[in-house]
Every structure is written in structure tokens, then in C-alpha cells.
PDB file of N, CA and C in Angstrom:
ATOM      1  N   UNK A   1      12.881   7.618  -1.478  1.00  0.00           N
ATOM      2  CA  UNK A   1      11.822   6.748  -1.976  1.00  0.00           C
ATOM      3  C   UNK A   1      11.348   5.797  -0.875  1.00  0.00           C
ATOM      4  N   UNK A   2      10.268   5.319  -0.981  1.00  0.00           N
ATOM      5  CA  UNK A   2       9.721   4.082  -0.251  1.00  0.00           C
ATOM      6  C   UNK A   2       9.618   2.614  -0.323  1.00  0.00           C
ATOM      7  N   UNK A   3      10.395   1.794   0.151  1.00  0.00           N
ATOM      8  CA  UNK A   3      10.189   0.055   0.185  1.00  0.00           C
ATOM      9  C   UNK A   3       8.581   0.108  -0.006  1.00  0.00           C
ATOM     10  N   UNK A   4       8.798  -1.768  -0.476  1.00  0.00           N
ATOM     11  CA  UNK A   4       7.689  -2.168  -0.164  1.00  0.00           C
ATOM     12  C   UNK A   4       6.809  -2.415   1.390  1.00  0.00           C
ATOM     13  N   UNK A   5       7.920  -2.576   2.229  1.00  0.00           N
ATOM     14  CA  UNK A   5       7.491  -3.005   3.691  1.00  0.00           C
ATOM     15  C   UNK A   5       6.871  -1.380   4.309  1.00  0.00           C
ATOM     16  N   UNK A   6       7.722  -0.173   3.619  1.00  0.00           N
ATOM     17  CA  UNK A   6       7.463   0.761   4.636  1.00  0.00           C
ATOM     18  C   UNK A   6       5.959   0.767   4.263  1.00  0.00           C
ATOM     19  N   UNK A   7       6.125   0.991   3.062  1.00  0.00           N
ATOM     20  CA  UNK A   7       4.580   1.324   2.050  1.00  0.00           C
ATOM     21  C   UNK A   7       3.558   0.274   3.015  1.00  0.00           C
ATOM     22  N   UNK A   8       3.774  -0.859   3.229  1.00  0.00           N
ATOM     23  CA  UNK A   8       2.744  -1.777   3.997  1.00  0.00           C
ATOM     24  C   UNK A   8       2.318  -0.868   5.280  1.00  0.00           C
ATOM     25  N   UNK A   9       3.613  -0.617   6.010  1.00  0.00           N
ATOM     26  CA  UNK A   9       3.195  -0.094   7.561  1.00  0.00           C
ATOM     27  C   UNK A   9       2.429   1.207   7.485  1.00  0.00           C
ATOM     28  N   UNK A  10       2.276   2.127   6.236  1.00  0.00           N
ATOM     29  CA  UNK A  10       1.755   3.159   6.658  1.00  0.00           C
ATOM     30  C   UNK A  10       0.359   2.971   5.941  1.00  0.00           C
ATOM     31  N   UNK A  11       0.224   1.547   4.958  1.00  0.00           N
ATOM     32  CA  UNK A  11      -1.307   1.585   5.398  1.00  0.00           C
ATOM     33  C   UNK A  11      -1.747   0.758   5.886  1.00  0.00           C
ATOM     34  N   UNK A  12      -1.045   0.214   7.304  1.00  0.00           N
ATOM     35  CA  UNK A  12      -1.613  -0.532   7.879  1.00  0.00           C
ATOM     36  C   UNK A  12      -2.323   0.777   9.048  1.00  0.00           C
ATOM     37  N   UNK A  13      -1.757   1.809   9.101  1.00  0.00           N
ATOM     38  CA  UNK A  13      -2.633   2.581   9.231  1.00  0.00           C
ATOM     39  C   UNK A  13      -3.782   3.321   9.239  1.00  0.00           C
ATOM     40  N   UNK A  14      -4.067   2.998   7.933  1.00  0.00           N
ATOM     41  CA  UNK A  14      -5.648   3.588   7.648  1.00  0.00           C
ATOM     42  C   UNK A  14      -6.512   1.725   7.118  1.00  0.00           C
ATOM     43  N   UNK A  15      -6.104   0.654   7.734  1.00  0.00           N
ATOM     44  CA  UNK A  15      -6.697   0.089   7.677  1.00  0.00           C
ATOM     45  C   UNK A  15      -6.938  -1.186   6.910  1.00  0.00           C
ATOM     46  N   UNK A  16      -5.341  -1.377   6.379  1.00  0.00           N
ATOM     47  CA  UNK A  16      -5.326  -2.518   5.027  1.00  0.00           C
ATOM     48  C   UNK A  16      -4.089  -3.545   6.070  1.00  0.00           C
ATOM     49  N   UNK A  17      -4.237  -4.518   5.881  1.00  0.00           N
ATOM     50  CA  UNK A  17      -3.420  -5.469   7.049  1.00  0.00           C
ATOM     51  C   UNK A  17      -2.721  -6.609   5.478  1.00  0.00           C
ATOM     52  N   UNK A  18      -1.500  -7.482   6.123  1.00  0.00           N
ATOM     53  CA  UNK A  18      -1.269  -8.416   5.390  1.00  0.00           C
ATOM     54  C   UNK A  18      -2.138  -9.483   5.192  1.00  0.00           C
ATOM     55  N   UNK A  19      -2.377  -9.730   3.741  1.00  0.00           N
ATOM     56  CA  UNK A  19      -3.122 -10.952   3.157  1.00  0.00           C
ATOM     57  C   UNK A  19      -2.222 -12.320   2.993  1.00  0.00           C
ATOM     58  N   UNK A  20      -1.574 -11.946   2.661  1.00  0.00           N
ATOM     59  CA  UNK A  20      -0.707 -13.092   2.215  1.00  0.00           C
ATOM     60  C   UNK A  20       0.603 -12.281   1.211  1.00  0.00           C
ATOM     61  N   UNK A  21       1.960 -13.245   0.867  1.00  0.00           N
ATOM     62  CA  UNK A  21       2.547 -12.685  -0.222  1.00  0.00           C
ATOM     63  C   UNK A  21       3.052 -13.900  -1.192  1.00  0.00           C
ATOM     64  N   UNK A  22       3.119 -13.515  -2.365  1.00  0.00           N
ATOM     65  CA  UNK A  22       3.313 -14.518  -3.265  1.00  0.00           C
ATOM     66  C   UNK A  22       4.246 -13.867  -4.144  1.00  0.00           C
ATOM     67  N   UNK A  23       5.357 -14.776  -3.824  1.00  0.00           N
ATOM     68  CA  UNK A  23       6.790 -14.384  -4.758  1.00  0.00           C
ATOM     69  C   UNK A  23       6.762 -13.280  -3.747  1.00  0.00           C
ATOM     70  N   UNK A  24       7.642 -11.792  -4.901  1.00  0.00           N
ATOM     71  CA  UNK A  24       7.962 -10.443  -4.352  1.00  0.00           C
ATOM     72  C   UNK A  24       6.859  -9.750  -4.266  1.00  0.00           C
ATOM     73  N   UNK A  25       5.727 -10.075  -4.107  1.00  0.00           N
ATOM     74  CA  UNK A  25       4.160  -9.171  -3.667  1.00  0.00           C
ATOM     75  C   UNK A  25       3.522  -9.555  -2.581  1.00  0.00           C
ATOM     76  N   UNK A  26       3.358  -8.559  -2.004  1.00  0.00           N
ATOM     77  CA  UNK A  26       2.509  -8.740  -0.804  1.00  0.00           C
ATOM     78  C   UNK A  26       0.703  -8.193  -0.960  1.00  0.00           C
ATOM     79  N   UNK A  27       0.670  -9.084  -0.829  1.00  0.00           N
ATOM     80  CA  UNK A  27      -1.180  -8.672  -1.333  1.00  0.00           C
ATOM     81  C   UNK A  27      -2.265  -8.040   0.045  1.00  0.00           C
ATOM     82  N   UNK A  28      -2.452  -7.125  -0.064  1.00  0.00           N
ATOM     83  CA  UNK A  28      -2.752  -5.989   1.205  1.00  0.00           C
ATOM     84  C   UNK A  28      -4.453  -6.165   1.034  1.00  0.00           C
ATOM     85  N   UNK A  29      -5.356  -6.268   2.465  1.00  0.00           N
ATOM     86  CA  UNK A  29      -7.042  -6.681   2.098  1.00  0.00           C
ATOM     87  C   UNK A  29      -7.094  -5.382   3.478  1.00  0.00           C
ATOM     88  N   UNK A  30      -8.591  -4.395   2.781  1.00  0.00           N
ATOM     89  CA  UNK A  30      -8.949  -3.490   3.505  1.00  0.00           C
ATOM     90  C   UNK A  30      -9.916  -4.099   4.669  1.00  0.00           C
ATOM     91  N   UNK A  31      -9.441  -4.081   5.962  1.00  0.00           N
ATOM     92  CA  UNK A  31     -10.484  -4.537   6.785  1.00  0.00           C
ATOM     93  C   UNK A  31     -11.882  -3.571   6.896  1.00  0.00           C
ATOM     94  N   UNK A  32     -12.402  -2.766   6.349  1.00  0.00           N
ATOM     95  CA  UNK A  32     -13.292  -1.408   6.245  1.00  0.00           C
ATOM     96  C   UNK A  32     -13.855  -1.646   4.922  1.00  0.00           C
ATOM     97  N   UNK A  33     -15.269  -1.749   4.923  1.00  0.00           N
ATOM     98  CA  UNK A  33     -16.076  -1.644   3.610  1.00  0.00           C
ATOM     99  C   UNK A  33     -15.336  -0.564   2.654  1.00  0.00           C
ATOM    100  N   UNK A  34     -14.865  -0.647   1.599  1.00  0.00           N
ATOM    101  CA  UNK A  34     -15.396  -1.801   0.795  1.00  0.00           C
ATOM    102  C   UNK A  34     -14.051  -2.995   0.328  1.00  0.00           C
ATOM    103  N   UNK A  35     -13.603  -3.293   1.150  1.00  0.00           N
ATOM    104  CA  UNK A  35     -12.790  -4.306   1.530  1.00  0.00           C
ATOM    105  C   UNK A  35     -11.616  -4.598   0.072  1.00  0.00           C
ATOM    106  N   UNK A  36     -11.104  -3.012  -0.504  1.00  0.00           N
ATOM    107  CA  UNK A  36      -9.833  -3.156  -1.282  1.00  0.00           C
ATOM    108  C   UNK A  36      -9.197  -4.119  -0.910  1.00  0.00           C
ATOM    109  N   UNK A  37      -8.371  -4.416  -2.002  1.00  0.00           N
ATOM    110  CA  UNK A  37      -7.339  -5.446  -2.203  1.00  0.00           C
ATOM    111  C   UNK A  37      -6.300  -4.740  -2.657  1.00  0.00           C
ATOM    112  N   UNK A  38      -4.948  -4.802  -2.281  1.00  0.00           N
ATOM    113  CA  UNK A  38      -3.717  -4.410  -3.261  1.00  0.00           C
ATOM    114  C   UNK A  38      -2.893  -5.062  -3.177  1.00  0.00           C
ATOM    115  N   UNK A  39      -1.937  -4.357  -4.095  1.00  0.00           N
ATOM    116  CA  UNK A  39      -0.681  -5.549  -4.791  1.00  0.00           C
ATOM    117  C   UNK A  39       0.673  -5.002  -4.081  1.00  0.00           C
ATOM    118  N   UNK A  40       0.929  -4.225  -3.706  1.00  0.00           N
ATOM    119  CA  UNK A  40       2.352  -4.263  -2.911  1.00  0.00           C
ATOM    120  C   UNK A  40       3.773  -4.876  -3.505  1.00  0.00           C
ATOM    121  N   UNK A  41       4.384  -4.603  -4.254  1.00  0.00           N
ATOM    122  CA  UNK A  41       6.154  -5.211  -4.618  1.00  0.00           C
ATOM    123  C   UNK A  41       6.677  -4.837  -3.673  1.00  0.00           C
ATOM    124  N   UNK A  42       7.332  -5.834  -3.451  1.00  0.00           N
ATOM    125  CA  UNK A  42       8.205  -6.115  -1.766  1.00  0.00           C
ATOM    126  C   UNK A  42       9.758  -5.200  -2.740  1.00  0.00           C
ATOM    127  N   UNK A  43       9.923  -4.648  -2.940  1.00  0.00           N
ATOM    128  CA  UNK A  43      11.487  -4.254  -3.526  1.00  0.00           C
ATOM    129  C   UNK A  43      11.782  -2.719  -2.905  1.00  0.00           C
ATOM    130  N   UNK A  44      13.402  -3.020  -2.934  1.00  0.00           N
ATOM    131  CA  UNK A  44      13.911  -1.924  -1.977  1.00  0.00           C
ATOM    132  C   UNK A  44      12.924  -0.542  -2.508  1.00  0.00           C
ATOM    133  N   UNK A  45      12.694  -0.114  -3.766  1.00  0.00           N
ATOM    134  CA  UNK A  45      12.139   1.094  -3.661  1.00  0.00           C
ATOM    135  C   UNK A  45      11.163   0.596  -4.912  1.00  0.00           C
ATOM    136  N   UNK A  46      10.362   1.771  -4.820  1.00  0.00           N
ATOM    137  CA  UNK A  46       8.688   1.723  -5.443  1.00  0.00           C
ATOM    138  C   UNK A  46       8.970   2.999  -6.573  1.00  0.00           C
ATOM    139  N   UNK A  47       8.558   2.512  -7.916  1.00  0.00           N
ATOM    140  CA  UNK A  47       8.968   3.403  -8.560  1.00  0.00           C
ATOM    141  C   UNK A  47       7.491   4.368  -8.593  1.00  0.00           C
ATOM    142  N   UNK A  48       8.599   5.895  -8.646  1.00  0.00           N
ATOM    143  CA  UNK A  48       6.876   6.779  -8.692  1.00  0.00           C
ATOM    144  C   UNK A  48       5.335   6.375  -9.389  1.00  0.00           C
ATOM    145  N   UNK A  49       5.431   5.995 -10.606  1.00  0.00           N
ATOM    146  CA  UNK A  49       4.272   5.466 -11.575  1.00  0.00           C
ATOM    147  C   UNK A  49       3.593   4.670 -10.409  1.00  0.00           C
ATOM    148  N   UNK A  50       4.501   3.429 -10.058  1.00  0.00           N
ATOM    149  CA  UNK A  50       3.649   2.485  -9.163  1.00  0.00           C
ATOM    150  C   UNK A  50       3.258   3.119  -7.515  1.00  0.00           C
ATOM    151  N   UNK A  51       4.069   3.705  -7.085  1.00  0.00           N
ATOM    152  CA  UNK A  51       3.624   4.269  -5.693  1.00  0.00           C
ATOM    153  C   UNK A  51       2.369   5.045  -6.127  1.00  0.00           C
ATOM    154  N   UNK A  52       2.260   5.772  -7.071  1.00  0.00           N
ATOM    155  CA  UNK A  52       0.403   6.546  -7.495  1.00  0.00           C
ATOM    156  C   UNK A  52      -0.515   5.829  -7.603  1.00  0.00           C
ATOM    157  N   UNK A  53      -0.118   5.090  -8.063  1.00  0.00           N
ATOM    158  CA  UNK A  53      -1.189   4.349  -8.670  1.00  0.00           C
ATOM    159  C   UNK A  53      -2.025   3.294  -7.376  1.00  0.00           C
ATOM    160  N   UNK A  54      -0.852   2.928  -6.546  1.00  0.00           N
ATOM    161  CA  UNK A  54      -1.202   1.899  -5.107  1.00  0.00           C
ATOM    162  C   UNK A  54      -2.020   3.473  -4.342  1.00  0.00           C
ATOM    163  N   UNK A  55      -1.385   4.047  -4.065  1.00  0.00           N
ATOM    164  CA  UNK A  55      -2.165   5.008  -3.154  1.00  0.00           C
ATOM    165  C   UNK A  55      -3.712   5.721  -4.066  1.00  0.00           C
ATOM    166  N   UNK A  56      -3.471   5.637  -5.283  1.00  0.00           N
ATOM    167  CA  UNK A  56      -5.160   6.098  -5.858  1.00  0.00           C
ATOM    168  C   UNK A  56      -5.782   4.798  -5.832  1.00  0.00           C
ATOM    169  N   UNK A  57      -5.583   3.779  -5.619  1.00  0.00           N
ATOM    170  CA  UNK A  57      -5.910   2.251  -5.582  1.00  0.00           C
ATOM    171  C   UNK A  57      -6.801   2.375  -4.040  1.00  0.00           C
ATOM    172  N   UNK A  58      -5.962   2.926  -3.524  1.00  0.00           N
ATOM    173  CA  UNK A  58      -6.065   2.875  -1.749  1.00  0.00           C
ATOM    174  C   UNK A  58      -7.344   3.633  -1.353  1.00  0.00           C
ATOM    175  N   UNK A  59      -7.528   4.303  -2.008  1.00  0.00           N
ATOM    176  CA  UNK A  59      -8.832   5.692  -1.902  1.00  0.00           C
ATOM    177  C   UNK A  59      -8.301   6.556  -0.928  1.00  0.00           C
ATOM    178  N   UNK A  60      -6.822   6.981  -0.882  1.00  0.00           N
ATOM    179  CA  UNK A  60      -6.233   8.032  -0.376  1.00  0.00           C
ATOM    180  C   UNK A  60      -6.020   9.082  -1.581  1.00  0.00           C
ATOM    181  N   UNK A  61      -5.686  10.156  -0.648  1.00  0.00           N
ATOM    182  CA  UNK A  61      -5.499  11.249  -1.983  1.00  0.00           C
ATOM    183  C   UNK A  61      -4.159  11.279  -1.155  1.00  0.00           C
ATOM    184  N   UNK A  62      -3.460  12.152  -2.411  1.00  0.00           N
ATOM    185  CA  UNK A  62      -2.129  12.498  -2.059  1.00  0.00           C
ATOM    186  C   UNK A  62      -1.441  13.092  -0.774  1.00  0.00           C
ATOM    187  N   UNK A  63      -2.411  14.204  -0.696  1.00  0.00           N
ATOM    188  CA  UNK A  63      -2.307  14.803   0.513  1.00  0.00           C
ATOM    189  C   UNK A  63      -2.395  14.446   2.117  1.00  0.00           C
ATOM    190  N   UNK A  64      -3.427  13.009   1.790  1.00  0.00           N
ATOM    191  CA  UNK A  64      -3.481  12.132   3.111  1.00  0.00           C
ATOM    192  C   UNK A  64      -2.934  11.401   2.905  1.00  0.00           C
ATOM    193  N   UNK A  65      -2.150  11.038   2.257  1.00  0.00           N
ATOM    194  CA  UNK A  65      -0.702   9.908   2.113  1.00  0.00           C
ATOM    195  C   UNK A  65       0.609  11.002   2.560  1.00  0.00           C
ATOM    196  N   UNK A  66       0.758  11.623   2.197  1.00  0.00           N
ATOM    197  CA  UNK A  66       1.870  12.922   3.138  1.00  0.00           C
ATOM    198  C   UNK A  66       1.393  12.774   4.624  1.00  0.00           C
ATOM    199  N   UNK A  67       0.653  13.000   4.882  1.00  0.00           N
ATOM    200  CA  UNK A  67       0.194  13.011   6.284  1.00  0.00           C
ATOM    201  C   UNK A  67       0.676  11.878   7.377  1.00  0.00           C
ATOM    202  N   UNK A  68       0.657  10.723   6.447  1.00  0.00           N
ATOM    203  CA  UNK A  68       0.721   9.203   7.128  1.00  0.00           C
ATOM    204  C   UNK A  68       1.898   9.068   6.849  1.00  0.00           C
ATOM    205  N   UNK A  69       3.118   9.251   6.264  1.00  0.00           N
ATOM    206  CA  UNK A  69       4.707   9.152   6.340  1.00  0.00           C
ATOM    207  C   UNK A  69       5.117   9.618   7.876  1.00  0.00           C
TER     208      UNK A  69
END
């Protein structure tokens, strides 16, 4: 499974940088029109439901989220 931190670094890849974090969330801002926002839980692992849902959030598809691990 994936942390919250790894989950940060691989989309700091396609373009989402740290916003700030409040409590156990790290709130992720897309520097690239159209300037997403996400929610990030800083916890040792990301449960599947929530890892889908951040990456369909992301405007990645699955297949380019495999790619970026």
C-alpha cells in the first residue's frame, strides 16, 4: 500500500506541490490550469476507496498512476 507522503511525491510529479497541512491532511494545489486542490491523509497507508478516489480527483487515470510509482 501507499503512505500519505509517498502519495504526495508521486504527484508532485505531474504537478500538484504542498499547500499547507492541517492536523493529519496535507492539502495538495495543482500548479497547471485548472489549479485542483486535494486532500491527502498523512497516515501510514491509504485505504483503497480513498487512494481512487484522490487519483480520479487528480485527473489521472489509473493507468498513468501505475506509470508514476
Amino acid at each position: 500500500m501507499i503512505s500519505g507522503k509517498q502519495l504526495c511525491k508521486i504527484l508532485e510529479k505531474v504537478g500538484y506541490f504542498i499547500d499547507y497541512q492541517t492536523g493529519s491532511h496535507i492539502i495538495l494545489r495543482n500548479e497547471i490550469y485548472p489549479y485542483r486542490r486535494l486532500t491527502v491523509p498523512n497516515h501510514r497507508e491509504i485505504a483503497k476507496g480513498t487512494l481512487r478516489s484522490i487519483i480520479r480527483q487528480s485527473g489521472l487515470t489509473m493507468e498513468e498512476f501505475d506509470e508514476l510509482i
